[in-house]
N, C-alpha and C. Protein backbone atom coordinates (compact mmCIF):
# COMPACT_ATOMS: atom_id res chain seq x y z
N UNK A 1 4.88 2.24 -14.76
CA UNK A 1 5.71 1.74 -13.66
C UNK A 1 7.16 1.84 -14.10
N UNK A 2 8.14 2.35 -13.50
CA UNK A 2 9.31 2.67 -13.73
C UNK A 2 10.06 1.15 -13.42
N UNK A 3 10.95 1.07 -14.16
CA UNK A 3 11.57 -0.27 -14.27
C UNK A 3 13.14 0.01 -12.46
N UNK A 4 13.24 -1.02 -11.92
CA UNK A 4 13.54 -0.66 -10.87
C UNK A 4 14.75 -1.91 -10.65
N UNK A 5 16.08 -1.53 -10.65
CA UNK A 5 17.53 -2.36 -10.87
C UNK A 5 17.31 -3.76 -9.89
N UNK A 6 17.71 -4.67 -10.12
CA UNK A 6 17.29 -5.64 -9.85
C UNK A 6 18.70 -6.11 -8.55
N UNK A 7 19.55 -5.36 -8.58
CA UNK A 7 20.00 -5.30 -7.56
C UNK A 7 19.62 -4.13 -6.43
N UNK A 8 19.09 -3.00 -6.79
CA UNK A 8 18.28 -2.10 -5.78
C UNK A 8 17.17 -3.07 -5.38
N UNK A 9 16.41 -3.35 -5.55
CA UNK A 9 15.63 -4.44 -5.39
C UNK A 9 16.14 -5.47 -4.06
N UNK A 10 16.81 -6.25 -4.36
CA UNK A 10 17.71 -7.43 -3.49
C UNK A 10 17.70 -6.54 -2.60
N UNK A 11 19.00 -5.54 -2.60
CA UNK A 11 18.68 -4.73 -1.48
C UNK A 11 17.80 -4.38 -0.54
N UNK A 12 16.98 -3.78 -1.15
CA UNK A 12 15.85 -2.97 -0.75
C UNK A 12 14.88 -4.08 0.35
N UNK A 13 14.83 -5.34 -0.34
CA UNK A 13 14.16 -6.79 0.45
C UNK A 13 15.17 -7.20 1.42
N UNK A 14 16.57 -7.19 1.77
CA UNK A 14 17.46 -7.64 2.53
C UNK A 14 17.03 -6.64 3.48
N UNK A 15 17.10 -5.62 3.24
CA UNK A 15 16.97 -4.62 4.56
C UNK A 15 15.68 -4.46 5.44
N UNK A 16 14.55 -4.72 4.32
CA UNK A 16 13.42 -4.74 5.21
C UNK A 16 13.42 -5.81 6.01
N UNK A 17 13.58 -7.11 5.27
CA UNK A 17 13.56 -8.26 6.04
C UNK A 17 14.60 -8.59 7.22
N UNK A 18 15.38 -8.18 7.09
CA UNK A 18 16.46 -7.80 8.18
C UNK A 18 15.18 -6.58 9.59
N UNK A 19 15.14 -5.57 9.34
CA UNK A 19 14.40 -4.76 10.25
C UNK A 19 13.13 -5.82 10.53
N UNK A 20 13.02 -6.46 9.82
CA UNK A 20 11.61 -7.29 10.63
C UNK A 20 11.55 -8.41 11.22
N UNK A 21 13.24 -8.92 11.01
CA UNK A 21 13.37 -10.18 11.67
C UNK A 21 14.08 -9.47 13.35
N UNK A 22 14.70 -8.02 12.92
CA UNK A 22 14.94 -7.52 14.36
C UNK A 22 13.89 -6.98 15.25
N UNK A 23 12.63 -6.37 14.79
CA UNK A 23 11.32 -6.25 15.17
C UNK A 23 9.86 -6.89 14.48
N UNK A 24 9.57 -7.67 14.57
CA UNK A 24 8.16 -7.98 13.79
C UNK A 24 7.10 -7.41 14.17
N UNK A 25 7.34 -6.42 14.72
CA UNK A 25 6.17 -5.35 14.73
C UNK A 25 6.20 -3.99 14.11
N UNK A 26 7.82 -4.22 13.43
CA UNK A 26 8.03 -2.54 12.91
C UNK A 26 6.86 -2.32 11.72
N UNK A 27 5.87 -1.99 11.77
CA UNK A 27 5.03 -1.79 10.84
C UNK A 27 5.72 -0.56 9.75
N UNK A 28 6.95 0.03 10.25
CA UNK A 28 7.15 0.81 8.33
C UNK A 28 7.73 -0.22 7.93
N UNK A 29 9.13 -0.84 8.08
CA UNK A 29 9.47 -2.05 7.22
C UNK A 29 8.37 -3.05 6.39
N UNK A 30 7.11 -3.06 7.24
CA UNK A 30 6.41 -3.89 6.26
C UNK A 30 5.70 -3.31 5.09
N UNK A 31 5.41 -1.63 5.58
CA UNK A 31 5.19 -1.02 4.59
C UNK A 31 5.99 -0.83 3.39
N UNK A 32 7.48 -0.39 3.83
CA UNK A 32 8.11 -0.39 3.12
C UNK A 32 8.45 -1.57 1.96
N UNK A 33 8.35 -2.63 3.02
CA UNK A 33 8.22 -4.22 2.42
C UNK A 33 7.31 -4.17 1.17
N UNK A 34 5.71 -4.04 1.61
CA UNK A 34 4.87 -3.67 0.53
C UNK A 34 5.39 -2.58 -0.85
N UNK A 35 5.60 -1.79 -0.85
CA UNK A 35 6.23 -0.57 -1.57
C UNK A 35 6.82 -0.83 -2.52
N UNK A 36 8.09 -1.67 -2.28
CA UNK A 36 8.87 -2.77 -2.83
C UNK A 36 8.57 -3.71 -3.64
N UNK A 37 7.49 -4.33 -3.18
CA UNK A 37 6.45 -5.21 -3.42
C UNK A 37 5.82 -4.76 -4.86
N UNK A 38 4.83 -3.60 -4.74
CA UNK A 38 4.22 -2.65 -5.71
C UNK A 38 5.16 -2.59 -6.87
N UNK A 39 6.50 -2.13 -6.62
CA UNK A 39 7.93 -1.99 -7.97
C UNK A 39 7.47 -2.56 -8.73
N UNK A 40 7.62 -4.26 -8.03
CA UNK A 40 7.70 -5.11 -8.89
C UNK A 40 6.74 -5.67 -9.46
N UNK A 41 5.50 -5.36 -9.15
CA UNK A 41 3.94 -5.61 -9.66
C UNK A 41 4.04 -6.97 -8.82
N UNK A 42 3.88 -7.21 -7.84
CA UNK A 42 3.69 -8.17 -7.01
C UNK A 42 2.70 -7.45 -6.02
N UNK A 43 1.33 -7.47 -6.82
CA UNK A 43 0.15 -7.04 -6.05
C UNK A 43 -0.01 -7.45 -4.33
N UNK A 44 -0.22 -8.65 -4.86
CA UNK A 44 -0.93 -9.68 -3.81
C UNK A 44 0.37 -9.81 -2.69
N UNK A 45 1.25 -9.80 -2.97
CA UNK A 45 2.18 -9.74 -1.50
C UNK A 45 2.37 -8.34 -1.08
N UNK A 46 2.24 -7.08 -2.14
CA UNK A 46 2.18 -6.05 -1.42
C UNK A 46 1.38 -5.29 -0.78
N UNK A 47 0.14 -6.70 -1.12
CA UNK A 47 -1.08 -6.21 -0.34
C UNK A 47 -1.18 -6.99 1.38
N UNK A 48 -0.67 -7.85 1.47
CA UNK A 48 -0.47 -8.74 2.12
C UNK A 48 0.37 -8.00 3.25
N UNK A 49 1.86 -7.45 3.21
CA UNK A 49 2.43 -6.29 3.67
C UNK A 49 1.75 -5.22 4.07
N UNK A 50 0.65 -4.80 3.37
CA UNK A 50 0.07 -3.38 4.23
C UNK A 50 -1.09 -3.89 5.11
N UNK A 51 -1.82 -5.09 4.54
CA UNK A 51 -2.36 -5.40 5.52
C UNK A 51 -2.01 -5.45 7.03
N UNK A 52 -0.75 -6.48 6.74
CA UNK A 52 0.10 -6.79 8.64
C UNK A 52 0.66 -6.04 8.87
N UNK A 53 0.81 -4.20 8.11
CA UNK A 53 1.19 -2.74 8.89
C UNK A 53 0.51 -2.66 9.50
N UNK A 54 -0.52 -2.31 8.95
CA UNK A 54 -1.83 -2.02 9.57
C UNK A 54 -2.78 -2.42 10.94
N UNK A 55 -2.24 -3.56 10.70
CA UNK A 55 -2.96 -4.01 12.27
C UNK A 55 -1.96 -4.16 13.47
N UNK A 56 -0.49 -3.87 13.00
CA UNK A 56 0.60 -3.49 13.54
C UNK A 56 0.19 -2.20 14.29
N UNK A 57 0.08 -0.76 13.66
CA UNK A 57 -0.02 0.77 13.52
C UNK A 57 -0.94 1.20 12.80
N UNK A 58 -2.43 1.03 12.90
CA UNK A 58 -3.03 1.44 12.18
C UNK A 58 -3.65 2.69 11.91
N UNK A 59 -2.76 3.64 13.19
CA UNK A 59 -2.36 5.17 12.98
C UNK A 59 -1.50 6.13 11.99
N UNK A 60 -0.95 4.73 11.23
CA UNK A 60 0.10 5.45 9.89
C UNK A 60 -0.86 5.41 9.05
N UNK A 61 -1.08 6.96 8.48
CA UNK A 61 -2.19 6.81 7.30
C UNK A 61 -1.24 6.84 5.92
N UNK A 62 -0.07 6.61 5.93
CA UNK A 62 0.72 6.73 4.37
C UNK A 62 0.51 4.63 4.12
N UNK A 63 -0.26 4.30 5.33
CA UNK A 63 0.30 2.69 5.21
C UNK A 63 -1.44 2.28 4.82
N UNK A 64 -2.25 3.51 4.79
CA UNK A 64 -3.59 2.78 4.66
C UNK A 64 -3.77 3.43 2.93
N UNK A 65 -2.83 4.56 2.58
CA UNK A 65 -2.98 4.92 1.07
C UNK A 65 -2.61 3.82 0.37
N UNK A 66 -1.01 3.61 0.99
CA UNK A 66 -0.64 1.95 -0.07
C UNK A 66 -1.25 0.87 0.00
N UNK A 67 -2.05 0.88 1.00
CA UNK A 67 -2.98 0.03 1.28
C UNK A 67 -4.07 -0.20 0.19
N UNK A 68 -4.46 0.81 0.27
CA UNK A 68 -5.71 1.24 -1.20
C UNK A 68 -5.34 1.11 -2.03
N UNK A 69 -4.02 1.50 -2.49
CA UNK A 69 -3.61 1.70 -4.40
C UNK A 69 -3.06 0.25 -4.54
N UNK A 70 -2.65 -0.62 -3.03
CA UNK A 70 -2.70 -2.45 -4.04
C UNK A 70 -3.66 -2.84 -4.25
N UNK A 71 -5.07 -2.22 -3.20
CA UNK A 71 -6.71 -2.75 -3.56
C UNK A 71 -6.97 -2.53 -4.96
N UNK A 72 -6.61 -1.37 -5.37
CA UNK A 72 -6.53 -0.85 -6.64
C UNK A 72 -6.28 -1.47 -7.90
N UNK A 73 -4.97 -2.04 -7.39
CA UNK A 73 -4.22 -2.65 -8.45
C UNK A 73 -4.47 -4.04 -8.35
N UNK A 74 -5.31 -4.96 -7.33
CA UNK A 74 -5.78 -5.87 -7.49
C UNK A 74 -7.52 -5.95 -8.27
N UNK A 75 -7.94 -4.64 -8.54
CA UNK A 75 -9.51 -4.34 -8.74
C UNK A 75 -10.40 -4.69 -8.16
N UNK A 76 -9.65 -4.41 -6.39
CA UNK A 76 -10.59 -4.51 -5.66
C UNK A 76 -11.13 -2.84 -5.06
N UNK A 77 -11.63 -2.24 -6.10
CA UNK A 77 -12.11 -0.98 -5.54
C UNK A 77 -12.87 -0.19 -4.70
N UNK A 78 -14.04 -1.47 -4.24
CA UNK A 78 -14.43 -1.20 -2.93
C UNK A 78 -13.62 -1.25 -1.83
N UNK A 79 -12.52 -2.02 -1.44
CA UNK A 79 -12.39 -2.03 -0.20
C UNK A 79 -11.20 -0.89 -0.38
N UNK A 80 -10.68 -0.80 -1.31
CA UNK A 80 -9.93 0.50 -2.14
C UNK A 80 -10.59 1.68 -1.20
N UNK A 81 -12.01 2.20 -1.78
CA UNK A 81 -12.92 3.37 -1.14
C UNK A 81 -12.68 3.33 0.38
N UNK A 82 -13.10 1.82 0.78
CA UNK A 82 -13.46 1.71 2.37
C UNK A 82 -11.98 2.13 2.98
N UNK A 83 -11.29 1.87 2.45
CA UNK A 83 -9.57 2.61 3.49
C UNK A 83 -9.41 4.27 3.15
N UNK A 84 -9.88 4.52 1.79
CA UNK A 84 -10.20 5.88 1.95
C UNK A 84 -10.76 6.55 2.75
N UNK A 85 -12.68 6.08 2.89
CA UNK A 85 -12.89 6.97 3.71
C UNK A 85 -12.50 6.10 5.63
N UNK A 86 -12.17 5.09 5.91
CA UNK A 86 -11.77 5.21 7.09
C UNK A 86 -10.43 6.35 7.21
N UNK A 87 -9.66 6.67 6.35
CA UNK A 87 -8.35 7.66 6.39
C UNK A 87 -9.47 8.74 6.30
N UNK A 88 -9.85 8.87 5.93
CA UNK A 88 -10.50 10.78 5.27
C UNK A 88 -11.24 11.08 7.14
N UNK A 89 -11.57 10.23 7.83
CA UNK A 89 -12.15 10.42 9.52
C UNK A 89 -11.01 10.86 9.92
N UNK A 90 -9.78 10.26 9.58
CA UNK A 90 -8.32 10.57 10.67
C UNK A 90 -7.91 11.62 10.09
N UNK A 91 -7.49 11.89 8.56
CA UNK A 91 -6.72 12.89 8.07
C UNK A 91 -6.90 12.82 6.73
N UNK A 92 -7.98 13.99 6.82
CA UNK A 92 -8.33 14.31 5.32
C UNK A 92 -7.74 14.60 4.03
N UNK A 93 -6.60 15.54 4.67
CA UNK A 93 -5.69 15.90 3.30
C UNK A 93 -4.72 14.95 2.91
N UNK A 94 -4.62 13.64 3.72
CA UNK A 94 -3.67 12.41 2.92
C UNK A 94 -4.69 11.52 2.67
N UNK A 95 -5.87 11.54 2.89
CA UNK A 95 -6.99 10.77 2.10
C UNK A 95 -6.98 11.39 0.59
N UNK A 96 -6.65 13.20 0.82
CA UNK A 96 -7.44 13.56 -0.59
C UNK A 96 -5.95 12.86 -1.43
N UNK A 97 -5.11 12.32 -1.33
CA UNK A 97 -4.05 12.30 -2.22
C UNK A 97 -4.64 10.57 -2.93
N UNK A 98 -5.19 9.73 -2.45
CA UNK A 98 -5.60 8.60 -2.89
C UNK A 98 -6.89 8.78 -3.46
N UNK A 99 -7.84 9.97 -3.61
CA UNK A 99 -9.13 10.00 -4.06
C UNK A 99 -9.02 9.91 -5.21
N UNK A 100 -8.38 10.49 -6.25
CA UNK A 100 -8.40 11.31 -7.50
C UNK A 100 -8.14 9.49 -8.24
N UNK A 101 -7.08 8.90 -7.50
CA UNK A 101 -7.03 7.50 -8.34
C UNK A 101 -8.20 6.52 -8.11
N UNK A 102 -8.75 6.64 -6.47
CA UNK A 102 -10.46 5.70 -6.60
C UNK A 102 -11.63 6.29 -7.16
N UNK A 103 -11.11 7.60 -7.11
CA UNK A 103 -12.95 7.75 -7.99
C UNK A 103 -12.38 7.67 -9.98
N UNK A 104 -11.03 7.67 -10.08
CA UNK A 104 -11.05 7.63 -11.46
C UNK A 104 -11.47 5.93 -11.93
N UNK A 105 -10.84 4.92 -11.31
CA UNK A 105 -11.18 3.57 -11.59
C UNK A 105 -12.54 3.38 -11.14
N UNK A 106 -13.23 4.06 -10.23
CA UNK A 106 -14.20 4.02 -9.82
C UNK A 106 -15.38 4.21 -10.92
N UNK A 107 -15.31 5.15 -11.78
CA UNK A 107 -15.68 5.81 -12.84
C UNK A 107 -15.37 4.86 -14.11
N UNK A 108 -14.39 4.49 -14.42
CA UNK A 108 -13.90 3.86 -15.55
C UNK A 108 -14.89 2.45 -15.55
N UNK A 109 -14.75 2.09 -14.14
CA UNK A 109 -15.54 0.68 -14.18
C UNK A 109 -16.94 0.97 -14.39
N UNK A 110 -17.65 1.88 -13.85
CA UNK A 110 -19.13 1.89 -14.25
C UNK A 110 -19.09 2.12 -16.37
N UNK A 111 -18.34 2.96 -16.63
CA UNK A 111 -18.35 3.39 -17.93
C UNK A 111 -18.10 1.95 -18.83
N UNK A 112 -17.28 0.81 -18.35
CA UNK A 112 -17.40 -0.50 -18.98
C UNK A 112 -18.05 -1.12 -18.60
């Protein structure tokens, strides 16, 4: 994880939260929100963020990948898979970009 300026940061949260206090339905700000979130290893709120994209727009499939890789990073790898393959029905080739990381943890965990 790349270390990420702690005033880009501030930023980066002023602006989303700004776009969402002017729309609370803009589902990229919350993605983006999440994203942000991820930087800072703040799993659980950046999972929290793609969740309420999602049921915002749950036609953005870049919001159901980040979706997966906080499932991921919480080791929750089933429901990780399950946003995979609901994305891989809509659009396969931005599903295949999240596969290679669930079947690798996927794998790692049976092997421990």
């Amino acid at each position: 994880m790349h270390c990420v300026p702690a005033e880009t940061t501030r930023n980066q949260f002023r602006n989303y939260d700004a776009a969402i206090r002017l729309n609370p339905e803009n589902a990229i700000a919350r993605n983006n929100l999440g994203v942000a979130y991820l930087k800072l290893n703040k799993n659980k709120e950046g999972l929290a963020a793609f969740q309420r994209a999602t049921t915002l727009d749950p036609r953005i499939g870049e919001i159901h990948v980040n979706l997966a890789r906080a499932y991921l990073r919480l080791g929750n790898k089933d429901a990780a898979f399950a946003e995979y393959t609901s994305l891989r029905a809509h659009d396969a080739a931005l599903a295949k970009s999240i596969y290679e990381d669930i079947f690798r943890a996927r794998i790692l965990n049976v092997r421990h």
